[in-house]
Protein backbone atom coordinates (compact mmCIF):
# COMPACT_ATOMS: atom_id res chain seq x y z
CA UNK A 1 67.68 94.12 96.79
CA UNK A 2 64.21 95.32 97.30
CA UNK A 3 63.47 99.07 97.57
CA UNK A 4 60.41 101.26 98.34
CA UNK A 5 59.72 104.90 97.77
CA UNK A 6 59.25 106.61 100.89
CA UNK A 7 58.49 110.46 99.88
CA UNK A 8 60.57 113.02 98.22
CA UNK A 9 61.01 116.65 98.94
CA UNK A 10 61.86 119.79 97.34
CA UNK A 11 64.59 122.24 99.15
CA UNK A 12 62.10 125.45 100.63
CA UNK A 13 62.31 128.46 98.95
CA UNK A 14 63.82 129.88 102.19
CA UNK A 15 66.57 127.56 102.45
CA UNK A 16 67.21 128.00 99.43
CA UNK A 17 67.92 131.77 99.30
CA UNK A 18 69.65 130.51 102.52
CA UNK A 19 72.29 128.33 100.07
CA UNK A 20 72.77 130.76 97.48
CA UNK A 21 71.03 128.12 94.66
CA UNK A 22 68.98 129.65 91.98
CA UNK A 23 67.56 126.05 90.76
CA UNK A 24 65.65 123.80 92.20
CA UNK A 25 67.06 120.51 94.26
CA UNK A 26 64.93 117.92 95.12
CA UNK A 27 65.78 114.80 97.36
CA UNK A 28 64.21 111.30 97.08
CA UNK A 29 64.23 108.81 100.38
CA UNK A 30 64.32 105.12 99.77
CA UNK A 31 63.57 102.00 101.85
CA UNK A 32 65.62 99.54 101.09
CA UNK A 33 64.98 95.67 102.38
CA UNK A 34 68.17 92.88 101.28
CA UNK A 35 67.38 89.33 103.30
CA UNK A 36 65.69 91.07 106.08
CA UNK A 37 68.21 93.73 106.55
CA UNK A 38 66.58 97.27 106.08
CA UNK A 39 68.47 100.11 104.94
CA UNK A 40 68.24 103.58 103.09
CA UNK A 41 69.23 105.27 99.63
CA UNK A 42 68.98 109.09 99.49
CA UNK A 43 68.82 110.53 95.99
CA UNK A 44 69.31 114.24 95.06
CA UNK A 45 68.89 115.75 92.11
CA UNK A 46 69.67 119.31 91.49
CA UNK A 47 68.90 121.29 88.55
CA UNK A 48 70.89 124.09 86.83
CA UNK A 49 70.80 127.41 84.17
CA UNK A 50 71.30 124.77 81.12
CA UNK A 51 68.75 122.49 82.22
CA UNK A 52 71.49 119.71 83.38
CA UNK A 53 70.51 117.46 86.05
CA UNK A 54 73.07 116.78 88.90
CA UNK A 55 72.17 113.70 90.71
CA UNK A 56 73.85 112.52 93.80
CA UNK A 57 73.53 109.18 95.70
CA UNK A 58 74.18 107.45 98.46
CA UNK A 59 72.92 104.22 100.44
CA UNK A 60 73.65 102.70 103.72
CA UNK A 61 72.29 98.39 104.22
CA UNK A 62 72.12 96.76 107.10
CA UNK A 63 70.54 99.63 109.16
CA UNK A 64 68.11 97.55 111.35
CA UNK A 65 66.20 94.39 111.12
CA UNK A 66 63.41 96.20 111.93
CA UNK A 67 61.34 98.16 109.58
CA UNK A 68 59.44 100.56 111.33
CA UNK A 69 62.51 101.67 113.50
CA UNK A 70 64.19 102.34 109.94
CA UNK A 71 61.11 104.46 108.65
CA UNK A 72 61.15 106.54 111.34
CA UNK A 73 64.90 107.69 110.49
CA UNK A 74 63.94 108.00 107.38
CA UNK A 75 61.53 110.36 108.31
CA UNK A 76 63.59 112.30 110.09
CA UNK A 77 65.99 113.09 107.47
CA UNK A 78 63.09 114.18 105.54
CA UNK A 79 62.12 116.58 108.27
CA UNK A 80 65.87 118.02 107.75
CA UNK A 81 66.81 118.06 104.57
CA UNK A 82 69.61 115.07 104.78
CA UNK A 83 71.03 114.99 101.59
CA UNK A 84 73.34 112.04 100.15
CA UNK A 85 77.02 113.95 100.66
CA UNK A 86 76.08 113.95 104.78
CA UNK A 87 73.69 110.80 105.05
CA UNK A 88 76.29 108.59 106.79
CA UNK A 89 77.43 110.89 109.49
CA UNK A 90 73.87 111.57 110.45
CA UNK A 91 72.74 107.67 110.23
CA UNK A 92 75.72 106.66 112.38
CA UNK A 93 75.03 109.21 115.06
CA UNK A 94 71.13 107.84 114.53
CA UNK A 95 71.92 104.33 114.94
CA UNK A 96 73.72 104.83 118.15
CA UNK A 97 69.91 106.08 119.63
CA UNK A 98 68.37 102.36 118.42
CA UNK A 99 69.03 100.06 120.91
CA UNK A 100 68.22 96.48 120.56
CA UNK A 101 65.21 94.81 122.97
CA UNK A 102 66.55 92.21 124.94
């Protein structure tokens, strides 16, 4: 499986006062590409008091055949913070909005 970084983000400062974290959480967004069949791997990595590193992961294949439609959901769950834990409700309910060309 092939995979490409497609841009990272750290949680706002506002949001995070919003969650009650003291420590920094950052999120990494992944296209991945097995036989043709694109897909996406979140990555989240969360830091604490003792310096320990948290990291969270999750991946969904066989998204879309087509690239571009996958890099635009990809960018969306940049825009909103989709972390690992809720990627696969969000994806689902994204997938039912790419219909195929006929």
């Amino acid at each position: 499986m092939k995979k490409k970084f497609c841009g990272g983000i750290f949680f706002d400062p506002k949001l995070m006062i919003e969650l009650e974290k003291e420590y920094p959480i950052s999120v990494l967004y992944y296209l991945t590409n097995k036989d043709g069949n694109y897909g996406i791997e979140i990555v989240k990595i969360q830091f604490d008091y003792d310096s320990k590193i948290d990291r969270e992961e999750g991946h969904i294949d066989n998204i879309s055949r087509n690239e571009n439609e996958v890099l635009a959901i990809i960018n969306k769950l940049k825009d909103n913070y989709v972390t690992p834990i809720i990627m696969n409700d969000i994806i689902e309910d994204m997938k039912y909005e790419i219909t195929p060309r006929i």
